[in-house]
N, C-alpha and C. Protein backbone atom coordinates (compact mmCIF):
# COMPACT_ATOMS: atom_id res chain seq x y z
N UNK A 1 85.87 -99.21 23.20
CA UNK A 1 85.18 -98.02 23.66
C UNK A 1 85.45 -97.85 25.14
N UNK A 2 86.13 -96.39 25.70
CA UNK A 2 85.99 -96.27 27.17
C UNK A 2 84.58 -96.31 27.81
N UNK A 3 85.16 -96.83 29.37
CA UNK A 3 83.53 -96.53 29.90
C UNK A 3 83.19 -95.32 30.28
N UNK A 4 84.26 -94.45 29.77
CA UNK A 4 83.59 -92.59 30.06
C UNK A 4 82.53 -91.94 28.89
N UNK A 5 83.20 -93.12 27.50
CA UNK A 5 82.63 -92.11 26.19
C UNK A 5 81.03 -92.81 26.00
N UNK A 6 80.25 -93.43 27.24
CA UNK A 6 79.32 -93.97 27.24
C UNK A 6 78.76 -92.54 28.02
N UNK A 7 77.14 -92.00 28.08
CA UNK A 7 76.90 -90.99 28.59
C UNK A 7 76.77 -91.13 29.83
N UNK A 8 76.98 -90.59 30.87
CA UNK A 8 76.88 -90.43 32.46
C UNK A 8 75.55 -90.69 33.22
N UNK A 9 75.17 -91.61 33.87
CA UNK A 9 74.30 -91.53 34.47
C UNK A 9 73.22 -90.44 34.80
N UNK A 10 72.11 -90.63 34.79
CA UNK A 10 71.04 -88.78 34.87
C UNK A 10 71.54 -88.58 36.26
N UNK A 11 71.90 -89.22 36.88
CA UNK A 11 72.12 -88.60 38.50
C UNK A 11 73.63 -88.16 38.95
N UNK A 12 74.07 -88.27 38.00
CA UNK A 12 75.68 -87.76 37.78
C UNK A 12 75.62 -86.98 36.71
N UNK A 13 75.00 -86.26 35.86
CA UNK A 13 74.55 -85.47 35.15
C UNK A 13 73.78 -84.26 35.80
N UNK A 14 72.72 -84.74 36.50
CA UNK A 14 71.94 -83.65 37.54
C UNK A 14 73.04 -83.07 38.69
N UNK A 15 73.96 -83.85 38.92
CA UNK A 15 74.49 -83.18 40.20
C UNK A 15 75.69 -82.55 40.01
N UNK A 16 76.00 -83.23 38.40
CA UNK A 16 76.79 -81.66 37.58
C UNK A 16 76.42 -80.45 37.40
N UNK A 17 75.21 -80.51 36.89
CA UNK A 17 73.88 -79.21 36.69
C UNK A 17 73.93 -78.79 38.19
N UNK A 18 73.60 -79.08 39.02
CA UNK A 18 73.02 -78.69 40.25
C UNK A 18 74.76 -77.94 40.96
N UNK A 19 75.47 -78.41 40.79
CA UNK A 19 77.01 -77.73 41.22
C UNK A 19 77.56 -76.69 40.15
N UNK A 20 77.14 -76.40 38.87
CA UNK A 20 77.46 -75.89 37.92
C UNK A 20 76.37 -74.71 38.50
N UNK A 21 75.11 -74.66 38.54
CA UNK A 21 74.28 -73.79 38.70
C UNK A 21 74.83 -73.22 40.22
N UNK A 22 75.09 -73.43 41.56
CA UNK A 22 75.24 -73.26 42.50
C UNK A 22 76.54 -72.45 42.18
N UNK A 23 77.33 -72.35 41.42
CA UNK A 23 78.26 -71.66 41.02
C UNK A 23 78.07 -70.70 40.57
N UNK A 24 77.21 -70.59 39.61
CA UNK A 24 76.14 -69.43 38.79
C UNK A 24 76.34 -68.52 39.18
N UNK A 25 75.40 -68.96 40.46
CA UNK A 25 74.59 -68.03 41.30
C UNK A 25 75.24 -67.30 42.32
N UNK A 26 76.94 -67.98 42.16
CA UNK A 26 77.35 -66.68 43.53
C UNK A 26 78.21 -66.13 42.88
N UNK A 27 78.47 -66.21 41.10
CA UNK A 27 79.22 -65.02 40.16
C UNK A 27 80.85 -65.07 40.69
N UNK A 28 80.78 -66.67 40.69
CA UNK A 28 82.39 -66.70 41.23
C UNK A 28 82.95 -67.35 40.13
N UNK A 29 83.36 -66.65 38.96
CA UNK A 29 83.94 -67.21 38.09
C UNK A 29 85.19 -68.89 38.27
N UNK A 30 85.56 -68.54 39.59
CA UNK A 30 86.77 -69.56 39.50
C UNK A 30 86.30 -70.82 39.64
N UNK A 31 84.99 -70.53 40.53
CA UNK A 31 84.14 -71.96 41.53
C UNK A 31 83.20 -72.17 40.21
N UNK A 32 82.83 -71.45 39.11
CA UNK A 32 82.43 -71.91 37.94
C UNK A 32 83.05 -72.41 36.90
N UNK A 33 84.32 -72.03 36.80
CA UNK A 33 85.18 -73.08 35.92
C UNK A 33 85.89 -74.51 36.75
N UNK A 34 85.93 -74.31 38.10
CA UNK A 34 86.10 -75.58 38.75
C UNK A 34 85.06 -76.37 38.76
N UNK A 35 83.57 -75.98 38.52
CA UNK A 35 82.41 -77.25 38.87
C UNK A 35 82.45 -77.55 36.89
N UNK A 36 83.00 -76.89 35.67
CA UNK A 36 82.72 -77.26 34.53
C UNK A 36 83.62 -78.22 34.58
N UNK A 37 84.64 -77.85 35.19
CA UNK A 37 85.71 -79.11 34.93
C UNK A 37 85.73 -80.10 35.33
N UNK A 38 84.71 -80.46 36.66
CA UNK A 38 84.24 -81.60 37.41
C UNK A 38 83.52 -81.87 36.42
N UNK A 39 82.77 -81.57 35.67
CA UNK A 39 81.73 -82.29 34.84
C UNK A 39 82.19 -82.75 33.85
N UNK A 40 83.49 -82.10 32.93
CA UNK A 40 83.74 -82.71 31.96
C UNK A 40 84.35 -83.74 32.49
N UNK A 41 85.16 -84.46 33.67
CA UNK A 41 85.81 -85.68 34.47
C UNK A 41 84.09 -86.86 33.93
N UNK A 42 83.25 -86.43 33.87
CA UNK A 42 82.40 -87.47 33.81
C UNK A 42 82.47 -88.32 32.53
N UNK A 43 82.52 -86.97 31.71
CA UNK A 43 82.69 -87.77 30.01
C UNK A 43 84.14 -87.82 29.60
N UNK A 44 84.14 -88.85 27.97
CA UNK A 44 85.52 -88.99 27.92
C UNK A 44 85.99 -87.74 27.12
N UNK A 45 87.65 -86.73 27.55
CA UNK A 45 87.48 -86.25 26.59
C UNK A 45 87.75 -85.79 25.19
N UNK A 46 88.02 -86.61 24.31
CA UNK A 46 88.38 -87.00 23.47
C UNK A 46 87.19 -86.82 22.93
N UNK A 47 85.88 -87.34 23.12
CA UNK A 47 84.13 -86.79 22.47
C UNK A 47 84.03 -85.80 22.79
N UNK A 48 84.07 -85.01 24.17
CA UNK A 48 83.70 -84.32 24.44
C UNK A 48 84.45 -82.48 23.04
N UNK A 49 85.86 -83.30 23.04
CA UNK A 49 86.38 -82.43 21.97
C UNK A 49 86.25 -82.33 20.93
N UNK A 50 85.76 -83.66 20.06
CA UNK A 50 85.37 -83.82 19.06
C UNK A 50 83.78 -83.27 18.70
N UNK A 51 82.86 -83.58 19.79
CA UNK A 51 81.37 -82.43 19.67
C UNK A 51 81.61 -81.19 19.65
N UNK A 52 82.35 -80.87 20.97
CA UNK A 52 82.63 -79.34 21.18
C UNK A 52 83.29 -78.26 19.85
N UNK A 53 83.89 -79.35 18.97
CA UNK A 53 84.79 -78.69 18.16
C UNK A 53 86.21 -77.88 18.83
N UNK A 54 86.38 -78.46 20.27
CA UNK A 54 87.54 -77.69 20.50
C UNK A 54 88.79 -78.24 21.02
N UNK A 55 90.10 -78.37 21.21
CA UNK A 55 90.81 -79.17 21.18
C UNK A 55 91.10 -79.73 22.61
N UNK A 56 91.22 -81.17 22.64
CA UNK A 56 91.73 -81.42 24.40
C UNK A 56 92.12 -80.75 25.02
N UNK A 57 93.14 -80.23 24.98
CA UNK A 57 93.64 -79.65 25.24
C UNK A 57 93.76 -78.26 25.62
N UNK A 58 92.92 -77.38 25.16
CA UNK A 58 91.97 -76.45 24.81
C UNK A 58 91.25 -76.86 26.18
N UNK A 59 90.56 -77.76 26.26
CA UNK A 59 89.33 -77.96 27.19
C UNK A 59 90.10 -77.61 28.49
N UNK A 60 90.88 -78.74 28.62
CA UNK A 60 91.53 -78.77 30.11
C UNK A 60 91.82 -77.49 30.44
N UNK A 61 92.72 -76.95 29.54
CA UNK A 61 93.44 -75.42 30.00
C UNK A 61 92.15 -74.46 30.39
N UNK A 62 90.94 -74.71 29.74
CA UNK A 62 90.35 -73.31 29.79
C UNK A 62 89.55 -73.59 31.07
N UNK A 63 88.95 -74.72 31.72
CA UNK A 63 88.95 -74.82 32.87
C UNK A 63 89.90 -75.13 34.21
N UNK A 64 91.17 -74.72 33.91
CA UNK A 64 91.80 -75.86 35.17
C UNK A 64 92.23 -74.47 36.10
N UNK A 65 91.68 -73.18 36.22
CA UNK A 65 91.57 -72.51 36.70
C UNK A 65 92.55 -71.44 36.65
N UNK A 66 93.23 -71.41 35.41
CA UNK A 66 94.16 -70.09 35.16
C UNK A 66 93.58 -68.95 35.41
N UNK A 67 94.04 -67.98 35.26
CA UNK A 67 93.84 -66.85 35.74
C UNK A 67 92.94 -65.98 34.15
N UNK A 68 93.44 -66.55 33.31
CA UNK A 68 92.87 -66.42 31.67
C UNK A 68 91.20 -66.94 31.76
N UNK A 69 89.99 -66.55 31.55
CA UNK A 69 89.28 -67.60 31.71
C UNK A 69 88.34 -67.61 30.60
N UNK A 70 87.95 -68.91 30.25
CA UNK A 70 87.07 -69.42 29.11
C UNK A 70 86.43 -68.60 28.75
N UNK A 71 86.46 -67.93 27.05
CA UNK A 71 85.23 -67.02 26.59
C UNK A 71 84.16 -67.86 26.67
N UNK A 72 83.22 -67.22 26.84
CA UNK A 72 81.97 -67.69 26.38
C UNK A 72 81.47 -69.01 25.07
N UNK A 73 82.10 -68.37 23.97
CA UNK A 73 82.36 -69.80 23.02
C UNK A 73 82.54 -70.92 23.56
N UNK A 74 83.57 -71.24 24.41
CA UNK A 74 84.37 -72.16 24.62
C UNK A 74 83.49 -73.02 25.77
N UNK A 75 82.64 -72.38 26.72
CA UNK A 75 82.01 -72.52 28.14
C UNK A 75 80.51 -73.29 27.07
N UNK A 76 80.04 -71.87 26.05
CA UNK A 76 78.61 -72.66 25.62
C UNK A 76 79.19 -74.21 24.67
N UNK A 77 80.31 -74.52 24.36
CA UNK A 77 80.70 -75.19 23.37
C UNK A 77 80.55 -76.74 24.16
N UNK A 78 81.38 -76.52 25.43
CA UNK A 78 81.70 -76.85 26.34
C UNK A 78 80.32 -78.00 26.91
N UNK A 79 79.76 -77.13 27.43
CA UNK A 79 78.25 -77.33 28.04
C UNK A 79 77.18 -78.07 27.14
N UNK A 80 77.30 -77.83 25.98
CA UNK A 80 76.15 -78.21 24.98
C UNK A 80 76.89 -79.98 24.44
N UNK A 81 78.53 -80.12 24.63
CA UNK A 81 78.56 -81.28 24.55
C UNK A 81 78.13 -82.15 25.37
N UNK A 82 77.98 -81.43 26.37
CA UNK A 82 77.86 -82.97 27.74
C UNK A 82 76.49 -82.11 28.19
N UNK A 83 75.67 -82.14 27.38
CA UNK A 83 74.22 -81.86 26.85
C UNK A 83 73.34 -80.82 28.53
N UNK A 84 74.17 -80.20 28.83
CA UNK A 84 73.66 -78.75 29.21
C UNK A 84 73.78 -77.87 28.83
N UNK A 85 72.91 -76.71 29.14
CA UNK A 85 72.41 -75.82 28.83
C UNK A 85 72.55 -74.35 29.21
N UNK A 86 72.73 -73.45 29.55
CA UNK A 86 72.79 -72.15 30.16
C UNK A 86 71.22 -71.37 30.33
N UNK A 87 70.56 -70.99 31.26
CA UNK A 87 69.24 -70.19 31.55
C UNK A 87 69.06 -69.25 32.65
N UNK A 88 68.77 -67.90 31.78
CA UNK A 88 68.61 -66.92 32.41
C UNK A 88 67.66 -66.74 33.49
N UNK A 89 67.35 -66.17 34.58
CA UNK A 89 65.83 -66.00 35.20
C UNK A 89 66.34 -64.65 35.55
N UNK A 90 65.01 -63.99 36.11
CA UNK A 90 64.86 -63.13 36.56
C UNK A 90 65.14 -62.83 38.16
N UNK A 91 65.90 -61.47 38.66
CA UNK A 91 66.31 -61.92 39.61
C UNK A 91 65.93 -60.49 40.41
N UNK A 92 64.96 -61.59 41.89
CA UNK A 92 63.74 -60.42 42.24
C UNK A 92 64.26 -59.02 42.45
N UNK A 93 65.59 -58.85 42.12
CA UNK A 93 65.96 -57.33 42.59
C UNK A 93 67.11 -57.12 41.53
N UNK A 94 67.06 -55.46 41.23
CA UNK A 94 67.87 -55.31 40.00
C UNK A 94 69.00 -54.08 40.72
N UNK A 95 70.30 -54.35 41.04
CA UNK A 95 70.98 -53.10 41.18
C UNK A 95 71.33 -52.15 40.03
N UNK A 96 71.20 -52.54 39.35
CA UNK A 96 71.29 -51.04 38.37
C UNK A 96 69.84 -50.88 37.31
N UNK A 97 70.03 -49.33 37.42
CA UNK A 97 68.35 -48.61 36.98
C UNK A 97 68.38 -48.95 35.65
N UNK A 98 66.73 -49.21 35.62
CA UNK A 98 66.21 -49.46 33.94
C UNK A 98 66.28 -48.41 33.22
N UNK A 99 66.29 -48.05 31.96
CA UNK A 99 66.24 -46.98 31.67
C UNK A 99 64.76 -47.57 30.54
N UNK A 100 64.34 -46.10 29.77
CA UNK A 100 63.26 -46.49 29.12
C UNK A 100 63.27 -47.14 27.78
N UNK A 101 63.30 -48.83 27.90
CA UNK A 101 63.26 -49.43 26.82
C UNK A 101 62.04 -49.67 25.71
N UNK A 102 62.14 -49.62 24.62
CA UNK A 102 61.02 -49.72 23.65
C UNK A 102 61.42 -51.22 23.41
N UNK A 103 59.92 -51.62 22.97
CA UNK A 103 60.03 -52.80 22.45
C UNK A 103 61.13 -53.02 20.93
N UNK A 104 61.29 -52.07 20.50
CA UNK A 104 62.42 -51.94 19.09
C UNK A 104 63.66 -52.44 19.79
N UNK A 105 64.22 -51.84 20.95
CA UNK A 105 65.47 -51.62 21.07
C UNK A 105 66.32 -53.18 22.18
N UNK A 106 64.94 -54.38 22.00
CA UNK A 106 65.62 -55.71 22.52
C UNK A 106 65.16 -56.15 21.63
């Protein structure tokens, strides 16, 4: 057994989360597929492909910062192996207008 396919320390786990989120938040797609790809370096990935369902190979490419970038599938697939998560908040200011939603129509 490698010592990667053992799970990562919580404090090398948090400071994946904490660089993954800091990425988030400034909607820089590239600096967000560069902090996923730092995180998958933690685990081995060979599990990480085998949870994810997606191929090594697959992984590397869709983060190593092509110009192509990871659907969504691939990012939540991604994330949920090396057991994070994605969460929305609310964000105190909205640039584009609400329009009038009914409770039916979310």
């Amino acid at each position: 057994m490698s010592e990667k396919s053992i799970r990562p320390h919580l404090s090398q786990r948090q400071a994946a989360a904490d660089c993954i989120n800091q990425a988030l938040e400034k909607s820089d797609s590239a600096e967000i597929c560069h902090a996923i790809a730092a995180a998958t370096h933690l685990y081995n990935i060979s599990d990480l492909a085998q949870i994810s369902r997606i191929a090594r190979l697959s992984i590397y490419r869709a983060f190593a910062g092509d110009p192509r970038k990871p659907n969504f599938a691939t990012v939540f697939k991604c994330l949920d192996a090396m057991g994070f998560r994605l969460h929305v908040t609310v964000h105190p200011s909205s640039r584009a207008r609400a329009t009038h939603l009914t409770h039916r129509s979310l």
